[in-house]
N, C-alpha and C. Protein backbone atom coordinates (compact mmCIF):
# COMPACT_ATOMS: atom_id res chain seq x y z
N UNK A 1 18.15 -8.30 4.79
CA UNK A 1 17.89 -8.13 3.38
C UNK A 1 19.14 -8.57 2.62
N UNK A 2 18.65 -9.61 1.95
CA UNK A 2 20.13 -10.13 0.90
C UNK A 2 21.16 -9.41 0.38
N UNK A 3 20.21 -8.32 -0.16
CA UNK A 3 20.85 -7.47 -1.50
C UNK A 3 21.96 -6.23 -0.84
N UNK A 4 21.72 -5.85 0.36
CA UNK A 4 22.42 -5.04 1.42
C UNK A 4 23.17 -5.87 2.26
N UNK A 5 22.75 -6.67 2.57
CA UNK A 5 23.56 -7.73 3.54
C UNK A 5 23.88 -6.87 4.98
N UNK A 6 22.34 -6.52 5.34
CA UNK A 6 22.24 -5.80 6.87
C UNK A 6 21.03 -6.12 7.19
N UNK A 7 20.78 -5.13 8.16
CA UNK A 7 19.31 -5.79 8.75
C UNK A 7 18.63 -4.30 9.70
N UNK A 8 17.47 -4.06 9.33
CA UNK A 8 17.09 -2.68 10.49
C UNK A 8 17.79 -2.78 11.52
N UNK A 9 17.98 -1.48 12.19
CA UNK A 9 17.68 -0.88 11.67
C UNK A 9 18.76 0.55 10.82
N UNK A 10 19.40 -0.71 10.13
CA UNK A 10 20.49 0.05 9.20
C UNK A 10 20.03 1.01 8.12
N UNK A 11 19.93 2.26 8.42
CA UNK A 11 19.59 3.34 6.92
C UNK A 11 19.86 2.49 5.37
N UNK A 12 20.84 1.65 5.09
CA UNK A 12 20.03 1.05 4.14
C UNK A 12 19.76 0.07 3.70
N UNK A 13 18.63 -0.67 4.86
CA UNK A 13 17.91 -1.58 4.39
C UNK A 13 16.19 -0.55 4.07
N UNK A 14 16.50 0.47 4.54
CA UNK A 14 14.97 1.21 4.54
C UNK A 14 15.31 2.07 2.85
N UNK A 15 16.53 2.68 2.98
CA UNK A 15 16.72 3.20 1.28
C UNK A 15 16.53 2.09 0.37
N UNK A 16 16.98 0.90 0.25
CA UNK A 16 16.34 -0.14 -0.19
C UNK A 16 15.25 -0.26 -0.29
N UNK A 17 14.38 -0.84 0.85
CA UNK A 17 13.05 -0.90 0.48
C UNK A 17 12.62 0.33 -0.77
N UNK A 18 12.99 1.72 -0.50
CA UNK A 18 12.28 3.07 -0.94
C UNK A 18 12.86 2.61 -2.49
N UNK A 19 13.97 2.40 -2.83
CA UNK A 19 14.52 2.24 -3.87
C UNK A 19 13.61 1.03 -4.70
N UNK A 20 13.17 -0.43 -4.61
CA UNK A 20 13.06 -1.77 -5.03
C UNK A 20 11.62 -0.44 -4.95
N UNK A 21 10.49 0.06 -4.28
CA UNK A 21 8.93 -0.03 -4.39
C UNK A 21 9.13 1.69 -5.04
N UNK A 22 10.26 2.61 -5.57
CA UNK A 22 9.74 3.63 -6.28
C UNK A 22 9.34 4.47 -5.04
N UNK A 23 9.33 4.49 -4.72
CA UNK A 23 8.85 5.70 -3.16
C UNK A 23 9.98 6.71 -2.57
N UNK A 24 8.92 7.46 -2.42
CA UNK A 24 9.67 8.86 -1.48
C UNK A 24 9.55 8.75 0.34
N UNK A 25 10.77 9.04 0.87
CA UNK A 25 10.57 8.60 2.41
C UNK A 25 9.66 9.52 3.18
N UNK A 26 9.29 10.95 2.29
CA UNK A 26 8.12 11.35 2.76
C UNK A 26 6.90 10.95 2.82
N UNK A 27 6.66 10.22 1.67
CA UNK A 27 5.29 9.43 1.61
C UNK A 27 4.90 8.04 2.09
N UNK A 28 6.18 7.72 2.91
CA UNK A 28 6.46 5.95 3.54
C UNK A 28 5.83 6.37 4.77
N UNK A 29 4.66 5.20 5.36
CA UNK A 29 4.86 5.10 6.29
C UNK A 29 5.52 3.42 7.00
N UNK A 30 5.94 3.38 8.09
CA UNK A 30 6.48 2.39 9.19
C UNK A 30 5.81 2.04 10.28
N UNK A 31 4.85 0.66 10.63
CA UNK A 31 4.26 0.60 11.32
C UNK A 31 4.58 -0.49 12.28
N UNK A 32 5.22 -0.61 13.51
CA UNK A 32 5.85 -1.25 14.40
C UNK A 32 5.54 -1.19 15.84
N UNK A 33 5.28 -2.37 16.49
CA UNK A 33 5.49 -2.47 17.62
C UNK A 33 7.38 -2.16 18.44
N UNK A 34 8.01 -2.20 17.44
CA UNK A 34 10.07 -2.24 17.39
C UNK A 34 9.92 -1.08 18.29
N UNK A 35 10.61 -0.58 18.93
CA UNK A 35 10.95 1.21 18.83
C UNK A 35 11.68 1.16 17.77
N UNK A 36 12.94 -0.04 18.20
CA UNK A 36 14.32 -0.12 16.95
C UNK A 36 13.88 0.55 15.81
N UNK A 37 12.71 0.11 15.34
CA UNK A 37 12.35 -0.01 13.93
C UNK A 37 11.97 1.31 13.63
N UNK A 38 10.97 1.43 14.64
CA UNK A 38 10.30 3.11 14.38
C UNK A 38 11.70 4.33 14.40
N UNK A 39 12.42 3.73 15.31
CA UNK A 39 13.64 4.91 15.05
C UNK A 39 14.04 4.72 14.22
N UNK A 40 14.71 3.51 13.41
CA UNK A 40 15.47 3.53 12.10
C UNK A 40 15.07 4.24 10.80
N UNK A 41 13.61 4.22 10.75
CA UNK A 41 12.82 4.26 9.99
C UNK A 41 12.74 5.88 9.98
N UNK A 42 11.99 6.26 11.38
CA UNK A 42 12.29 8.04 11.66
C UNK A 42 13.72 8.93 11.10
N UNK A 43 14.55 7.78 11.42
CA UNK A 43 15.98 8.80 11.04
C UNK A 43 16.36 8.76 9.80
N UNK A 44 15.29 7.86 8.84
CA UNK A 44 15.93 7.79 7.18
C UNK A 44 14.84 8.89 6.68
N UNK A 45 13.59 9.59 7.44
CA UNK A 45 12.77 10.43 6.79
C UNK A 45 11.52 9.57 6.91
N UNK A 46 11.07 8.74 6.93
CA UNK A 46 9.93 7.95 7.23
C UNK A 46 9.23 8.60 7.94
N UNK A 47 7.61 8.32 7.63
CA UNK A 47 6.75 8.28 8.69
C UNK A 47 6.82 7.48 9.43
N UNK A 48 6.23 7.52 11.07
CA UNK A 48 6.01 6.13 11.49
C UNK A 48 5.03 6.10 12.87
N UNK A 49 4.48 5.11 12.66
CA UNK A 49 3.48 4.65 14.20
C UNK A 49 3.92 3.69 15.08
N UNK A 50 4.18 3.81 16.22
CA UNK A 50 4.55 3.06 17.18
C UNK A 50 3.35 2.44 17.61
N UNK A 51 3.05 1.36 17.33
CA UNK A 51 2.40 -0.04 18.11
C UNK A 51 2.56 0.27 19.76
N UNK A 52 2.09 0.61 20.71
CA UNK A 52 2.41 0.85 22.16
C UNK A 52 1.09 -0.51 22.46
N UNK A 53 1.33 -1.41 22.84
CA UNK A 53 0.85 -2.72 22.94
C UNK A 53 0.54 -2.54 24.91
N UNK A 54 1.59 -2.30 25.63
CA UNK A 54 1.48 -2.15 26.91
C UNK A 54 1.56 -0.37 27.47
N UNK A 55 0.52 -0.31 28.52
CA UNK A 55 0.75 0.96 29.06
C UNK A 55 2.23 1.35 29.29
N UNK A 56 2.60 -0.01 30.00
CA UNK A 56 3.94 0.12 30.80
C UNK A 56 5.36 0.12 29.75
N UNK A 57 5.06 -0.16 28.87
CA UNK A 57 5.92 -0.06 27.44
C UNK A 57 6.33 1.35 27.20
N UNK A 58 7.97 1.45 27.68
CA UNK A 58 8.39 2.81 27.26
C UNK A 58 9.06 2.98 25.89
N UNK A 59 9.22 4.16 25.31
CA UNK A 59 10.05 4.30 23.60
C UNK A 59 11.42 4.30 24.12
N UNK A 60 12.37 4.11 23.03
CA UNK A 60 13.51 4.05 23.07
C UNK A 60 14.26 5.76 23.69
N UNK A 61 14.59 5.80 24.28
CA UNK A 61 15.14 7.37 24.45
C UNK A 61 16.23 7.90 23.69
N UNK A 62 16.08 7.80 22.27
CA UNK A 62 17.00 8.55 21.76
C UNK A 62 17.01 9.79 21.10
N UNK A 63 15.67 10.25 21.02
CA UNK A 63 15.64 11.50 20.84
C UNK A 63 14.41 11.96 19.62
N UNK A 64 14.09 10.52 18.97
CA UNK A 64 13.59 10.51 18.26
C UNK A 64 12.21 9.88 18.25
N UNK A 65 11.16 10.46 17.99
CA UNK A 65 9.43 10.05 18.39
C UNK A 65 9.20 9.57 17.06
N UNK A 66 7.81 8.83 17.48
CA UNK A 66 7.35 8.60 16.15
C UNK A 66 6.02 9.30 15.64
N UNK A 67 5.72 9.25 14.69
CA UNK A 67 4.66 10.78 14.11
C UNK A 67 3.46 10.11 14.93
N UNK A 68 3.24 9.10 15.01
CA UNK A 68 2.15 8.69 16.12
C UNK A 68 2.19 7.53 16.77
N UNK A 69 1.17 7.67 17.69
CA UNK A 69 1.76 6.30 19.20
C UNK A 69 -0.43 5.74 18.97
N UNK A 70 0.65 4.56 18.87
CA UNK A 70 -1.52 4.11 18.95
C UNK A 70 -1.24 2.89 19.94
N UNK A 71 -2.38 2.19 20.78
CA UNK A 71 -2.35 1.37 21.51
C UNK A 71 -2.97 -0.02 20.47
N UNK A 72 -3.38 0.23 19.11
CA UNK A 72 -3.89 -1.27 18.87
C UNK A 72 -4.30 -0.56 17.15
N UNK A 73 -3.80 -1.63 16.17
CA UNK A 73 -3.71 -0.68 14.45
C UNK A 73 -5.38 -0.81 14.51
N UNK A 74 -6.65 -0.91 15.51
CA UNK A 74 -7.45 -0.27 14.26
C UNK A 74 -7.81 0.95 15.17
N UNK A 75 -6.89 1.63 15.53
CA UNK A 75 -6.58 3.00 15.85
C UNK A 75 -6.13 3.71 14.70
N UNK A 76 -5.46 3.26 13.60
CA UNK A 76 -5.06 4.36 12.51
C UNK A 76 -6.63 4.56 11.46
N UNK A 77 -7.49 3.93 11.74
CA UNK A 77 -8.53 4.04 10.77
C UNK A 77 -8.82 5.34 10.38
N UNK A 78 -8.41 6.03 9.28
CA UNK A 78 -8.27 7.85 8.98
C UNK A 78 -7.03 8.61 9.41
N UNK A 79 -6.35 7.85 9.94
CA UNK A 79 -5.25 8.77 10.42
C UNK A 79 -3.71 8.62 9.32
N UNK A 80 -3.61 8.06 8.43
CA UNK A 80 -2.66 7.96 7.92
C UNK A 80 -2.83 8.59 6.73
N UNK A 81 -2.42 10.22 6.45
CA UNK A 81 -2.74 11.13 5.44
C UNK A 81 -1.27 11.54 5.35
């Protein structure tokens, strides 16, 4: 992102985003196949869904999950409240 001159998953390129679209990081969600991303995103207050594309596809182990794990997005159909 130009205006920060960083890149996810740096806390603030995501306060950015929240900042430029008016949003609260409670009401964001983050939807990624990344872990990177889903964690960066988790640790600024974000919601987020992890894309799990392969069974054999493990998350990043840092301590941090994401509010949900789907195998394919038209798995969120109703689930994003």
């Amino acid at each position: 992102m130009h205006e920060v001159r960083s890149f996810k998953p740096d806390p603030a390129v995501y306060a950015q985003f929240l900042a430029r679209a008016g949003a609260h990081a409670a009401d964001t969600w983050l939807i990624s196949s990344n872990p990177f991303d889903v964690v960066g995103a988790a640790a600024t207050g974000w919601r987020t869904v992890w894309v799990r594309r392969s069974p054999a596809q493990s998350f990043d182990p840092w301590g941090i999950e994401p509010t949900l794990e789907v195998s394919r997005l038209t798995e969120l159909s109703g689930r994003l409240t």
